[in-house]
N, C-alpha and C. Protein backbone atom coordinates (compact mmCIF):
# COMPACT_ATOMS: atom_id res chain seq x y z
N UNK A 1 3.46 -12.03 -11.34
CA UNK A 1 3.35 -10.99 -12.35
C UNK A 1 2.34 -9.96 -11.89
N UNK A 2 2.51 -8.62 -12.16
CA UNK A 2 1.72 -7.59 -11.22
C UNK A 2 1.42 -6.52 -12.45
N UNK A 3 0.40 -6.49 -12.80
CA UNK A 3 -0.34 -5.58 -14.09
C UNK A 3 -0.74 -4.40 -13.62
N UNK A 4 -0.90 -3.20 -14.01
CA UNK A 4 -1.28 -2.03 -13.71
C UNK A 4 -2.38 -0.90 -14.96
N UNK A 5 -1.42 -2.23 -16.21
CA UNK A 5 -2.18 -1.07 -17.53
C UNK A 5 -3.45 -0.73 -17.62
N UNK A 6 -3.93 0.36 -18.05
CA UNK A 6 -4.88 0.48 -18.06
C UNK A 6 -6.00 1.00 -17.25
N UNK A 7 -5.65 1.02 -16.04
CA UNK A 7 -6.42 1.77 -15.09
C UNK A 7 -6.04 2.33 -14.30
N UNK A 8 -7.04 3.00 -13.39
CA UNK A 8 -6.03 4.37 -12.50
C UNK A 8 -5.88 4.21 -11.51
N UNK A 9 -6.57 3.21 -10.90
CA UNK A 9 -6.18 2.21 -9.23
C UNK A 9 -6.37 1.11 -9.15
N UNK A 10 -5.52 0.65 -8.90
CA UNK A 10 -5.27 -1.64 -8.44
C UNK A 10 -4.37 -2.19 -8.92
N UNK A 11 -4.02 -2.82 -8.42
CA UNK A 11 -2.99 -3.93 -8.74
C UNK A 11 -3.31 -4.61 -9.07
N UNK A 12 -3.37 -5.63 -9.87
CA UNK A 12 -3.39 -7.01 -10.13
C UNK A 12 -2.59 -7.68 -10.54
N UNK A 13 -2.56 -8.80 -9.90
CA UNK A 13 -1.77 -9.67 -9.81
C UNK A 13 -2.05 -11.18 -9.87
N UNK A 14 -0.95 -12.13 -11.06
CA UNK A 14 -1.23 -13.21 -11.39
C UNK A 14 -0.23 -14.20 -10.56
N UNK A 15 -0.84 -14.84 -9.32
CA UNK A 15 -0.01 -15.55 -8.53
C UNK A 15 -0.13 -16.95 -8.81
N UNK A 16 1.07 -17.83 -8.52
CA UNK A 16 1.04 -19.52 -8.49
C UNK A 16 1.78 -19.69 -7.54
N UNK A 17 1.89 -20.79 -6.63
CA UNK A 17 2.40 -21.18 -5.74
C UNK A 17 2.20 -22.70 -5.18
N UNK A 18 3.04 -22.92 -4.35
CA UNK A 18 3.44 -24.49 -4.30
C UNK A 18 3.36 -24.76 -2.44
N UNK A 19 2.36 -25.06 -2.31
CA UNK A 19 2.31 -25.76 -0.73
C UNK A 19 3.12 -26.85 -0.62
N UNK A 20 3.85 -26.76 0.98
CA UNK A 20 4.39 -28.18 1.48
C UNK A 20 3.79 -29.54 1.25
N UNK A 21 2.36 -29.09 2.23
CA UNK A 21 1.38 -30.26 1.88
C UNK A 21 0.45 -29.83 0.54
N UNK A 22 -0.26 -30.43 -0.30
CA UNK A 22 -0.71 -30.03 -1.19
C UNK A 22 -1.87 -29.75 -0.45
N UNK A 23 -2.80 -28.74 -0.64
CA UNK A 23 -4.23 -28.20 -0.14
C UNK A 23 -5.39 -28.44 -1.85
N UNK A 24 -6.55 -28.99 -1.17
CA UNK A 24 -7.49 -28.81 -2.31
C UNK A 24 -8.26 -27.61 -2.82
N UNK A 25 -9.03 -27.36 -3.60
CA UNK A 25 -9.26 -25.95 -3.83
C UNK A 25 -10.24 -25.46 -2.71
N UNK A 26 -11.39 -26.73 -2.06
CA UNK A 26 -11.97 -26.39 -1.09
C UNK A 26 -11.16 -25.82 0.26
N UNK A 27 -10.37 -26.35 0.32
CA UNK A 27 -9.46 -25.99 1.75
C UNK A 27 -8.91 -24.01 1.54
N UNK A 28 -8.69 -24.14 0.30
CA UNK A 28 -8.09 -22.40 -0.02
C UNK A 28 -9.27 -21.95 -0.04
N UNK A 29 -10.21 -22.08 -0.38
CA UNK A 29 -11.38 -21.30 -0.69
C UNK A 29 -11.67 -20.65 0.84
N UNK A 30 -12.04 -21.97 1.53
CA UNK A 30 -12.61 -21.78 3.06
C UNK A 30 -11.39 -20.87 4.07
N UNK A 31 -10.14 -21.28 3.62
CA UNK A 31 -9.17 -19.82 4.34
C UNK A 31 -9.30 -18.51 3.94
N UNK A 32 -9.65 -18.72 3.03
CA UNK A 32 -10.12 -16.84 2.35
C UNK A 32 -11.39 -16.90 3.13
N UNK A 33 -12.10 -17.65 3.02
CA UNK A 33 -13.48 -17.48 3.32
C UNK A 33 -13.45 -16.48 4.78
N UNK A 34 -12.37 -17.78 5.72
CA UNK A 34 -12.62 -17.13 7.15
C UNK A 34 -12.07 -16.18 7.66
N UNK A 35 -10.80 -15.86 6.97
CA UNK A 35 -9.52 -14.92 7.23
C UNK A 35 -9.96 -13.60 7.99
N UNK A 36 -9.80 -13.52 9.01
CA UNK A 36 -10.17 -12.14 10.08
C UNK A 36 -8.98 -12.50 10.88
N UNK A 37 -8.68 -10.96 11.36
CA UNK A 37 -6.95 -10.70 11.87
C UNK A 37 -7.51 -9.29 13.03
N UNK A 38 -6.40 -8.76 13.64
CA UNK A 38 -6.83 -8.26 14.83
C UNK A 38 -7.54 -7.08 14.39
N UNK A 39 -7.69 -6.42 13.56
CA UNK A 39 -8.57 -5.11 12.56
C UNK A 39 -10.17 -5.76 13.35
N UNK A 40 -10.56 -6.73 12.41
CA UNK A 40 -12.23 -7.18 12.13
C UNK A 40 -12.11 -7.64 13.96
N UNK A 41 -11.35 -8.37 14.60
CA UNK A 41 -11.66 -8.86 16.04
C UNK A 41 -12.38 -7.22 16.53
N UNK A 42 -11.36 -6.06 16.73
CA UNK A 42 -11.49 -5.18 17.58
C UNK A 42 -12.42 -4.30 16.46
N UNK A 43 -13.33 -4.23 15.25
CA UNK A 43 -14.30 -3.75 15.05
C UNK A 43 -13.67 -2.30 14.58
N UNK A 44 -11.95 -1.87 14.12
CA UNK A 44 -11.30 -0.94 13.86
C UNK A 44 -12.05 -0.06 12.70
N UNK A 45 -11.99 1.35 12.87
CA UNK A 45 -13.06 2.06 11.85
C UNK A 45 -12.61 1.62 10.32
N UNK A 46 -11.40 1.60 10.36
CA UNK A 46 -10.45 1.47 8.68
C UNK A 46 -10.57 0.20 8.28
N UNK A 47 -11.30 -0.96 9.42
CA UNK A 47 -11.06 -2.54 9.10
C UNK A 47 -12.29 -2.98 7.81
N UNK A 48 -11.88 -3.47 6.82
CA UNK A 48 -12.89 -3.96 6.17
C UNK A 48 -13.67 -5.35 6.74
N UNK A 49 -15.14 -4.78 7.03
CA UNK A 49 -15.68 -6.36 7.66
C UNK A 49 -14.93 -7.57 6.70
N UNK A 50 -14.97 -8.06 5.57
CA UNK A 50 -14.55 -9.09 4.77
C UNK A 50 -13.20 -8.40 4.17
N UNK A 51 -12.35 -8.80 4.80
CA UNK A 51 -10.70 -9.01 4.79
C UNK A 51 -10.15 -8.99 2.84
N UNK A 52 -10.75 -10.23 2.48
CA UNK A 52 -10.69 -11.35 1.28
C UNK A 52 -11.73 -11.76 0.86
N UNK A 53 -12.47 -11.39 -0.23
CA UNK A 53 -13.03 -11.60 -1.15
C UNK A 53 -13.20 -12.71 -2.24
N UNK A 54 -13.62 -13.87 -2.25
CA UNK A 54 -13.84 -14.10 -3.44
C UNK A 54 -14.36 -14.61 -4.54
N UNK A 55 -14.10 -13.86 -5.86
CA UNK A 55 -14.90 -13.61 -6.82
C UNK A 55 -15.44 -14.88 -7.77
N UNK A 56 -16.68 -15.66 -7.55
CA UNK A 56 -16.30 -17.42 -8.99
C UNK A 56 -16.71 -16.70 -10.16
N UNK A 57 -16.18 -16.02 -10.61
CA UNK A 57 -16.54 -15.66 -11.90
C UNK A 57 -15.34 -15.64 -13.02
N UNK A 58 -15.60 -15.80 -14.10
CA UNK A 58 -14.40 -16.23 -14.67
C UNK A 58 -13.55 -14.85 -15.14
N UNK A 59 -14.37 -13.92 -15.49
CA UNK A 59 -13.38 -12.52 -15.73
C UNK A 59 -13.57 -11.34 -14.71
N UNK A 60 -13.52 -12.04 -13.52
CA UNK A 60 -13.21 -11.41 -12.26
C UNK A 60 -11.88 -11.63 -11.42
N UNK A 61 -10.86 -10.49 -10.72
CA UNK A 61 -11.39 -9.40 -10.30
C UNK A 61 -11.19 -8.72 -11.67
N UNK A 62 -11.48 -7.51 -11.60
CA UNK A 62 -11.83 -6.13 -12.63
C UNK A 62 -11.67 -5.02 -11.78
N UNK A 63 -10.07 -3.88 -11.62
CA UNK A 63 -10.05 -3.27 -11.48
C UNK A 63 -11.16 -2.10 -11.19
N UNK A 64 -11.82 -1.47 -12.44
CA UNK A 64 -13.14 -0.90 -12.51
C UNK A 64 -14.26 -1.70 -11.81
N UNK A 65 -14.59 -2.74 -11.82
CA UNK A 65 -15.84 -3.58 -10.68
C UNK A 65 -15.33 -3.87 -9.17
N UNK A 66 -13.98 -3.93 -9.01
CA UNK A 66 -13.75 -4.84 -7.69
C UNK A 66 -12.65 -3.75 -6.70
N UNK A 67 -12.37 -2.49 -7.45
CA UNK A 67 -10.93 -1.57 -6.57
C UNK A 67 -11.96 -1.21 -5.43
N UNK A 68 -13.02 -0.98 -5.62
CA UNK A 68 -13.14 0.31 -4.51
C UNK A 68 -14.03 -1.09 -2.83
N UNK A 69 -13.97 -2.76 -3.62
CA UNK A 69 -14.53 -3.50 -2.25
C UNK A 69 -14.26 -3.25 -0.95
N UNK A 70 -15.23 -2.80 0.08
CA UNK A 70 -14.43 -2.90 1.57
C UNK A 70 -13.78 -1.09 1.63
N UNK A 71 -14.37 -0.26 0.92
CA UNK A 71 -14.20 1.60 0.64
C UNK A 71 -12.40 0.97 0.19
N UNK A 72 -11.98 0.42 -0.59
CA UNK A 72 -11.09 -0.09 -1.25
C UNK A 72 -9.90 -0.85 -0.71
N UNK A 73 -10.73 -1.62 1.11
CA UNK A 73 -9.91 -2.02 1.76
C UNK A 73 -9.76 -3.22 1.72
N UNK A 74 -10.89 -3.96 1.12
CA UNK A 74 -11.29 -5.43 0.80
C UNK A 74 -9.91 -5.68 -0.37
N UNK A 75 -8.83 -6.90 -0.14
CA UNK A 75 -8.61 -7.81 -1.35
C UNK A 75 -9.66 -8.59 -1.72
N UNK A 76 -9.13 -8.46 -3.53
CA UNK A 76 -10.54 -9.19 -3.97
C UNK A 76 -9.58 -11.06 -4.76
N UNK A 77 -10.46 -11.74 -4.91
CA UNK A 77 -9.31 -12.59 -5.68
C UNK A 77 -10.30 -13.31 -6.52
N UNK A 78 -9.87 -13.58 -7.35
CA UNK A 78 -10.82 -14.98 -8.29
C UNK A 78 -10.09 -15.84 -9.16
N UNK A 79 -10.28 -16.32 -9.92
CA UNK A 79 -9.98 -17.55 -11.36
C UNK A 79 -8.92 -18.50 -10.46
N UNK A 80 -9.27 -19.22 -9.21
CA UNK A 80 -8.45 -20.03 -8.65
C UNK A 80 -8.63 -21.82 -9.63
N UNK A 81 -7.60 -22.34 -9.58
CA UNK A 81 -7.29 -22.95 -10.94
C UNK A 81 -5.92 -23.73 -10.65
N UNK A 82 -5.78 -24.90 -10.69
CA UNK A 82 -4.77 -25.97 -10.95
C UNK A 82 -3.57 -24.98 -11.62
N UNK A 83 -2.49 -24.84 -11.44
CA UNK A 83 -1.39 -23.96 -12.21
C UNK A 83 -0.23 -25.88 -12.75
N UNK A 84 -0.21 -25.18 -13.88
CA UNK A 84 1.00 -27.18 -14.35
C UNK A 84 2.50 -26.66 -13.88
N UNK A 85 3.35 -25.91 -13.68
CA UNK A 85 3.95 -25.65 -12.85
C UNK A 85 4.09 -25.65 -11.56
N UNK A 86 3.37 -25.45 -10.67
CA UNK A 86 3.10 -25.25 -9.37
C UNK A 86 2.18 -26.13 -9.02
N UNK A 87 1.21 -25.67 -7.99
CA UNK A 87 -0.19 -26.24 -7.31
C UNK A 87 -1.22 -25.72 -8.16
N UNK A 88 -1.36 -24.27 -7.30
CA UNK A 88 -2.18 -23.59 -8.22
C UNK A 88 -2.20 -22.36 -8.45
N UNK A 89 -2.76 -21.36 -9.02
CA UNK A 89 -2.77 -20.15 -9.84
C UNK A 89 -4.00 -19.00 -9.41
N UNK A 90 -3.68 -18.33 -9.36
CA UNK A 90 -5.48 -17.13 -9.00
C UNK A 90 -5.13 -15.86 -9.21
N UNK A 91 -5.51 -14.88 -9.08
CA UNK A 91 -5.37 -13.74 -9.76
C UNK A 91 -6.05 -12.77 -8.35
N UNK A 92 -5.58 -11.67 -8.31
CA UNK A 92 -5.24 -11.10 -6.88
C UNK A 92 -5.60 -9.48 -7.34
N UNK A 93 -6.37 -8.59 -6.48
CA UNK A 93 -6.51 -7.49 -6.81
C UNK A 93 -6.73 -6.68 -5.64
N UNK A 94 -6.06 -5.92 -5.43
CA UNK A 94 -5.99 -4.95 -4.16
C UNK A 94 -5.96 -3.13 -4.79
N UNK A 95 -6.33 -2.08 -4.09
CA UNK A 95 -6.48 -1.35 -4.14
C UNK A 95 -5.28 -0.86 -3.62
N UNK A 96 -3.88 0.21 -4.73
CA UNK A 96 -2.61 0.66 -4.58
C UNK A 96 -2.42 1.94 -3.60
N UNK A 97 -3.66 2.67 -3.64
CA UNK A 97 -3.48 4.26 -2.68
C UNK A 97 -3.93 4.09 -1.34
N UNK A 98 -4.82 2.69 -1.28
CA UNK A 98 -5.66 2.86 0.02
C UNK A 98 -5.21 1.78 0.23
N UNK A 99 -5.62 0.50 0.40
CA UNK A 99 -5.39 -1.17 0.58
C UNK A 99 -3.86 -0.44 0.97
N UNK A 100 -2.90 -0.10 0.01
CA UNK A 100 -1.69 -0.39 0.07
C UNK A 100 -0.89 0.84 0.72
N UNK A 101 -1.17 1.73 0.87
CA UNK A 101 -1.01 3.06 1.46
C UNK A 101 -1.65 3.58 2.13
N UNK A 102 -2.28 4.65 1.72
CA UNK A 102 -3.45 5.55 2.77
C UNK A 102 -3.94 4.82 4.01
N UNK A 103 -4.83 3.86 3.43
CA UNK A 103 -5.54 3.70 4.29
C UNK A 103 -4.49 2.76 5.21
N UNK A 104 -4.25 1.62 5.07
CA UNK A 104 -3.24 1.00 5.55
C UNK A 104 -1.96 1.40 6.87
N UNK A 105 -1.77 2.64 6.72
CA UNK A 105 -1.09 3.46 7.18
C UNK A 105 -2.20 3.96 8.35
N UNK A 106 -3.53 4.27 7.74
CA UNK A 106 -4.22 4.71 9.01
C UNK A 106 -4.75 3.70 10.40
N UNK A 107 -4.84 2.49 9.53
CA UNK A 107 -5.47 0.89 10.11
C UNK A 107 -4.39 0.56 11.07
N UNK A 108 -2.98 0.77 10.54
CA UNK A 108 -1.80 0.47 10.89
C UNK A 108 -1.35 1.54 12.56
N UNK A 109 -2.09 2.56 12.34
CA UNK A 109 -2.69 3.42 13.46
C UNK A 109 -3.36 3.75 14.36
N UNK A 110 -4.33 2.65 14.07
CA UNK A 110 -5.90 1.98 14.93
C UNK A 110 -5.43 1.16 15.67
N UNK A 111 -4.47 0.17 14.90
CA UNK A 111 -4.41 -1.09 15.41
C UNK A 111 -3.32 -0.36 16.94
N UNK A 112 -2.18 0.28 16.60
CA UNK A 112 -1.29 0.54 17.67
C UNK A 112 -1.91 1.58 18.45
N UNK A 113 -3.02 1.99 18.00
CA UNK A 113 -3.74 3.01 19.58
C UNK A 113 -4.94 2.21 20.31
N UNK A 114 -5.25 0.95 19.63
CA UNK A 114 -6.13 -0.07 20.14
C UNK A 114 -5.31 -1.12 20.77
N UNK A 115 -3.72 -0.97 20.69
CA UNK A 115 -3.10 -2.10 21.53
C UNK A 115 -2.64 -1.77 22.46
N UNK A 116 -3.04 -0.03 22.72
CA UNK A 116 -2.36 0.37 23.91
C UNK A 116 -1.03 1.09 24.06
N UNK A 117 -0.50 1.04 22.42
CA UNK A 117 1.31 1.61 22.12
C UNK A 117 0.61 3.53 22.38
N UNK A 118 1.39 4.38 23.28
CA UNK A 118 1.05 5.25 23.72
C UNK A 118 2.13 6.04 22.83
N UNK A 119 1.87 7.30 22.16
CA UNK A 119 2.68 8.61 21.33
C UNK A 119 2.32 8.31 20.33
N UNK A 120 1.65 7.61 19.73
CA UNK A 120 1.39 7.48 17.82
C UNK A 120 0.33 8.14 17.63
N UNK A 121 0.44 9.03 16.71
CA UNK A 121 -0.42 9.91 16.02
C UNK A 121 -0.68 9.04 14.42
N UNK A 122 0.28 8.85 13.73
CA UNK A 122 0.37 8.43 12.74
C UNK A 122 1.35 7.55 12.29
N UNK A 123 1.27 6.04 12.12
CA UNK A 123 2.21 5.31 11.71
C UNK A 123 1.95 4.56 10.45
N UNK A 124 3.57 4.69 9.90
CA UNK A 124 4.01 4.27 8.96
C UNK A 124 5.35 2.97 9.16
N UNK A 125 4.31 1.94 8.75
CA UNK A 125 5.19 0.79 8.39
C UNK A 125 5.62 0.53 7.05
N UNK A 126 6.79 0.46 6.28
CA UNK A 126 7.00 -0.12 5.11
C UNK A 126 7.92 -1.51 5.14
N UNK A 127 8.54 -1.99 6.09
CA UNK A 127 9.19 -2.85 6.26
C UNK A 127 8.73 -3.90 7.56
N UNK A 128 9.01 -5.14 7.60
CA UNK A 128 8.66 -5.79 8.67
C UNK A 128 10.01 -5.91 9.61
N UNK A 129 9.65 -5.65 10.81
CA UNK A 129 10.58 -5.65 11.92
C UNK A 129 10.09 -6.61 13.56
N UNK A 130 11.06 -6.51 14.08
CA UNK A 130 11.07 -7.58 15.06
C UNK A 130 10.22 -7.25 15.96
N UNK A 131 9.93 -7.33 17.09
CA UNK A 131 9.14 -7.05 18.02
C UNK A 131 10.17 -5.96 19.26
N UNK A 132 11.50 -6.02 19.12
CA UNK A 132 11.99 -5.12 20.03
C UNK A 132 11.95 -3.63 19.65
N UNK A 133 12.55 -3.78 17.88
CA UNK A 133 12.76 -2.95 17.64
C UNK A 133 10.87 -2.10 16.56
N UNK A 134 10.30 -2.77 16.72
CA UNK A 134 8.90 -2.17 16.73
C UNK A 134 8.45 -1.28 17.64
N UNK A 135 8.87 -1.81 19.11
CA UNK A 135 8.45 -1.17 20.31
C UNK A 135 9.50 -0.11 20.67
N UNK A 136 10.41 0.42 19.86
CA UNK A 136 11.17 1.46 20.08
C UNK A 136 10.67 1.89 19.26
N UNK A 137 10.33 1.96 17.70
CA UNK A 137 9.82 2.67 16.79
C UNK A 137 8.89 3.68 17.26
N UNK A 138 8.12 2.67 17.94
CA UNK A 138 6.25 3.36 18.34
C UNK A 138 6.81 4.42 19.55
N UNK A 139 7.79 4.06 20.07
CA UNK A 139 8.14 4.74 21.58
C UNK A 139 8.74 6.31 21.08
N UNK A 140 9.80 6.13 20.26
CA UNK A 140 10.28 7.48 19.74
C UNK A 140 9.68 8.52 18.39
N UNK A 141 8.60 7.74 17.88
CA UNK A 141 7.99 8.75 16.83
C UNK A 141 6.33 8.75 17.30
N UNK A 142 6.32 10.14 16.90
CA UNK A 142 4.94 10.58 17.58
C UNK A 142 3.94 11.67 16.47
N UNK A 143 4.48 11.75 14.88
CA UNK A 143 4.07 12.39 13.97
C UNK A 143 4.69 12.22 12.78
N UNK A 144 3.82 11.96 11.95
CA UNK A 144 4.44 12.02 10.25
C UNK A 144 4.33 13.00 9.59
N UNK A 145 5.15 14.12 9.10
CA UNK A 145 4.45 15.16 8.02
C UNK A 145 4.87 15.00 6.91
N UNK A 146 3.97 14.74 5.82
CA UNK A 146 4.06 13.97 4.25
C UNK A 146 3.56 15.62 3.68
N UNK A 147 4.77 15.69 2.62
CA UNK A 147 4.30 17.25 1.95
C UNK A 147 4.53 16.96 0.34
N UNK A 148 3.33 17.38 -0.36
CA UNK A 148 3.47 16.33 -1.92
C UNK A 148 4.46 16.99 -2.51
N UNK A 149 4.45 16.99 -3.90
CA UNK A 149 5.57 17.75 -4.82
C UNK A 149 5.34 19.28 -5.40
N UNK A 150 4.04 19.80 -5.55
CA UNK A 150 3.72 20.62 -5.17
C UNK A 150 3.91 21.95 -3.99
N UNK A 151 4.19 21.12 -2.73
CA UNK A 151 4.75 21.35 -1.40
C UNK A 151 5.84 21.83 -1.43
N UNK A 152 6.97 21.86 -2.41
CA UNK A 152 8.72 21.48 -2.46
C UNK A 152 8.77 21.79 -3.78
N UNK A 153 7.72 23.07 -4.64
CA UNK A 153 7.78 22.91 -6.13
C UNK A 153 8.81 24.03 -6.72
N UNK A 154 9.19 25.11 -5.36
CA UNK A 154 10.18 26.37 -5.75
C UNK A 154 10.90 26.54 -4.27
N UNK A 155 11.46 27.46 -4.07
CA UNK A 155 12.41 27.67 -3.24
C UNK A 155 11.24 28.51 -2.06
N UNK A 156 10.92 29.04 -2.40
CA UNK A 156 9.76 29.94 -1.44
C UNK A 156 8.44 28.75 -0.84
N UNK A 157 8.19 27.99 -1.72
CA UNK A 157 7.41 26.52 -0.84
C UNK A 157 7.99 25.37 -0.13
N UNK A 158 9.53 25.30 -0.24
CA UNK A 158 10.33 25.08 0.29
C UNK A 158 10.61 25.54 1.71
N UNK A 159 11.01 26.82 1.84
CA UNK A 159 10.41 27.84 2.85
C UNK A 159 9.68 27.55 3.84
N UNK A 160 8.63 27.35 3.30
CA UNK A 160 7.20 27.40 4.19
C UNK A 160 6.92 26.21 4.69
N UNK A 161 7.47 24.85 3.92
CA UNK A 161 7.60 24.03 4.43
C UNK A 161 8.70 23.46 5.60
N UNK A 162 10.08 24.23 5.99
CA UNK A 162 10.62 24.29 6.75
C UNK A 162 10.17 24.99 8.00
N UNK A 163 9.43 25.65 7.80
CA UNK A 163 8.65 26.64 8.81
C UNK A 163 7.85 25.72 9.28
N UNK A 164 7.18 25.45 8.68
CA UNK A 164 5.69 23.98 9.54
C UNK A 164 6.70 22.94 10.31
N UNK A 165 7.70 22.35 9.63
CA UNK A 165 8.50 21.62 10.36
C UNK A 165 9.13 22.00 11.94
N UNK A 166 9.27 22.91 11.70
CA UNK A 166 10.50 23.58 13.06
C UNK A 166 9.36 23.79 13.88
N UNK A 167 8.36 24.25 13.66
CA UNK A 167 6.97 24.74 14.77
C UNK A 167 6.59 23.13 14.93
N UNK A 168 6.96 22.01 14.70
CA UNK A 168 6.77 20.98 15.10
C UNK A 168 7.95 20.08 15.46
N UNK A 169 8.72 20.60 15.64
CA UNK A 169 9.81 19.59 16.04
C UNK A 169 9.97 19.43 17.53
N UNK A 170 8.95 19.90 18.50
CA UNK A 170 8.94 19.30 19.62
C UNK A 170 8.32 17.78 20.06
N UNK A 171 7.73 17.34 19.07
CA UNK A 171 6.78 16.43 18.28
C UNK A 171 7.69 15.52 17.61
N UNK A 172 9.03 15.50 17.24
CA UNK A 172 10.14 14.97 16.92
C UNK A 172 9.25 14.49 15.59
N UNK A 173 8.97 15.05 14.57
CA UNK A 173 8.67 14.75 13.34
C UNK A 173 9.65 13.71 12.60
N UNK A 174 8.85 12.73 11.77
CA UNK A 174 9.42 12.36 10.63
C UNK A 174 8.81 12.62 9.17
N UNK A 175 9.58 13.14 8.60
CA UNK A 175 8.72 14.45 7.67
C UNK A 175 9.53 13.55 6.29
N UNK A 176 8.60 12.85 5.20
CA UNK A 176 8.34 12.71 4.23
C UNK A 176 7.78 13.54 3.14
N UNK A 177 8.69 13.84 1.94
CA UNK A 177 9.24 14.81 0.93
C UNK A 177 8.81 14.01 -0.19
N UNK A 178 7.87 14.29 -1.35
CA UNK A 178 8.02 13.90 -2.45
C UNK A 178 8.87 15.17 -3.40
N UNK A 179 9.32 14.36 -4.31
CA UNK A 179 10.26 14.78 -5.23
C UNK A 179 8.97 15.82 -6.03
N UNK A 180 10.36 17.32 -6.60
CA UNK A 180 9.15 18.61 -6.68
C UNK A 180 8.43 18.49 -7.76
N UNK A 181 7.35 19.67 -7.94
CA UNK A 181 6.59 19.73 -9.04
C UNK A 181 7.50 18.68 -10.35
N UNK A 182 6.54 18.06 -11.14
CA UNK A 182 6.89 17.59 -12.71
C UNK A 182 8.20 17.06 -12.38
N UNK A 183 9.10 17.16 -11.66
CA UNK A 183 10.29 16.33 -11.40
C UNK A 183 9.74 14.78 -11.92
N UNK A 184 8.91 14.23 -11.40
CA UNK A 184 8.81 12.37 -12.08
C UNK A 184 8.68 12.78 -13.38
N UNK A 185 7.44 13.82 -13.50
CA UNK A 185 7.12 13.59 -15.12
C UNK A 185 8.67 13.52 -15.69
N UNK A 186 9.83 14.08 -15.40
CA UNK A 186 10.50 14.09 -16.03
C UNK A 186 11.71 13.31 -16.48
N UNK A 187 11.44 12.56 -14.74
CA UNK A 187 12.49 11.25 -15.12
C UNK A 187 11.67 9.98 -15.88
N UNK A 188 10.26 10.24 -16.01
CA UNK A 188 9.50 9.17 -16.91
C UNK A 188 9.94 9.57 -18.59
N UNK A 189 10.07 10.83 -18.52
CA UNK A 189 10.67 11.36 -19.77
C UNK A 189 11.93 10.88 -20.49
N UNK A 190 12.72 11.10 -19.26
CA UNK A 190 13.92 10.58 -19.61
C UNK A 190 14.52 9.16 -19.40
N UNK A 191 13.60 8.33 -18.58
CA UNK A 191 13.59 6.47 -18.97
C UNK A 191 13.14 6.83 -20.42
N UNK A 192 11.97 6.95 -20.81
CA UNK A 192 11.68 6.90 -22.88
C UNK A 192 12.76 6.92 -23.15
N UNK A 193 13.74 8.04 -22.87
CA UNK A 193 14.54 8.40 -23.96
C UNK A 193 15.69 7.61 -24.16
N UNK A 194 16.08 7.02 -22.79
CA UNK A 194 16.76 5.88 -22.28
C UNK A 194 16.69 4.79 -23.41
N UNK A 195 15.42 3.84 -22.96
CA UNK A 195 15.16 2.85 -23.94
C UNK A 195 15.23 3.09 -25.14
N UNK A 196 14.83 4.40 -25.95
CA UNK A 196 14.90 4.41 -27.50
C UNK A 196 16.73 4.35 -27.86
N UNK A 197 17.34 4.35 -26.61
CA UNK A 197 19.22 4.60 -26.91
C UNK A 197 19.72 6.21 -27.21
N UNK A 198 18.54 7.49 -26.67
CA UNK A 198 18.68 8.82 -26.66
C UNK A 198 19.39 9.14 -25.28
N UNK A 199 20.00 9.91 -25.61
CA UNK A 199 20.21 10.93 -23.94
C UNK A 199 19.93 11.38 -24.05
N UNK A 200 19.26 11.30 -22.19
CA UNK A 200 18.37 12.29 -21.58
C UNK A 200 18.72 13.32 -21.42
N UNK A 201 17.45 14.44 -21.46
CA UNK A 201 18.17 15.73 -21.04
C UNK A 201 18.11 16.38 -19.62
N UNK A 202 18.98 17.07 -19.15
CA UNK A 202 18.71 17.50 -18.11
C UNK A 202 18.09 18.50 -18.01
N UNK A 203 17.54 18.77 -17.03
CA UNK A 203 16.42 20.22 -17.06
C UNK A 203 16.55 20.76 -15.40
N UNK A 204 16.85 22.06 -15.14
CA UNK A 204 16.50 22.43 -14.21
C UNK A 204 15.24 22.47 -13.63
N UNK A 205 15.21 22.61 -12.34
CA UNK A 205 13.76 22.48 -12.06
C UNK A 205 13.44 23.79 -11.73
């Protein structure tokens, strides 16, 4: 279960799960404890020294106390606990723009110019892939250009954004588009109207 209400960055999340072998709470504790991956080995600027966090307190993590751990790169976790379904239960909090995006994306960039993958300026992973087809990924893209909704909000910023593109397409861009100005606000508009059993209206943009 993955909560969001209420605040303006983090996830949280209420996990349970079921090991092969059963593990005691000391044994989970001490894997969070030690958890370092190739980021913290090679000392990466984006790497949070402490990976995993965690919290013995009973109304911890807390969005507002625990998003920004690690400049908001740290997962935080706490209330680990026997689950009667499962093994056991804990509650999980990561940071959604950075942990899970931004920054991630930049770490994800460290790591492949610290392993030696040569043309990456900026990579973006959202899916997990094999090892062949990773090493073609990194081989044929060499720039991301992300332009917000704002960027794409009329026909004349539209424009200008085709123009930045083409002066970079020797660079073989992969150019990420959010949907234009108030466009979400409006399909959030029109889910409401959805659920109350209204039709939505359409609106030019």
């Amino acid at each position: 279960m993955q909560s969001r209400r209420g605040s303006r960055d983090g996830h949280t999340e209420s996990v349970s799960l079921k090991f092969k072998n059963r593990a005691e709470a000391a044994e989970i504790l001490k894997a969070w404890a030690e958890f370092r991956s190739v980021p913290q080995e090679k000392h990466l600027p984006s790497a949070p020294e402490v990976p995993i966090q965690y919290l013995d307190l009973i109304d911890r993590p807390q969005p507002r106390l625990d998003v920004d751990s690690g400049h908001g790169m740290t997962t935080s976790v706490g209330r680990l606990r026997p689950c009667g379904v499962l093994d056991w239960k804990f509650t999980v909090l990561s940071h959604n723009t950075i942990r899970g995006a931004a920054g991630a994306a930049l770490l994800n960039a460290e790591t492949a110019e610290s392993s030696g993958i040569p043309g990456v300026i900026s990579l973006l992973l959202f899916c997990t892939v094999d090892a062949p087809s990773f090493a073609v990924f990194c081989d044929l893209m060499s720039i991301v250009m992300k332009f917000g909704g704002t960027s794409v909000g009329d026909a004349k910023a539209i424009e200008r954004v085709a123009e930045i593109v083409r002066e970079r397409l020797p660079q073989r861009p992969v150019v990420v588009v959010s949907a234009m100005a108030r466009v979400t606000d409006q399909f959030a508009q029109d889910g409401a109207f959805s659920r109350c059993g209204r039709t939505a209206r359409l609106h030019s943009p």
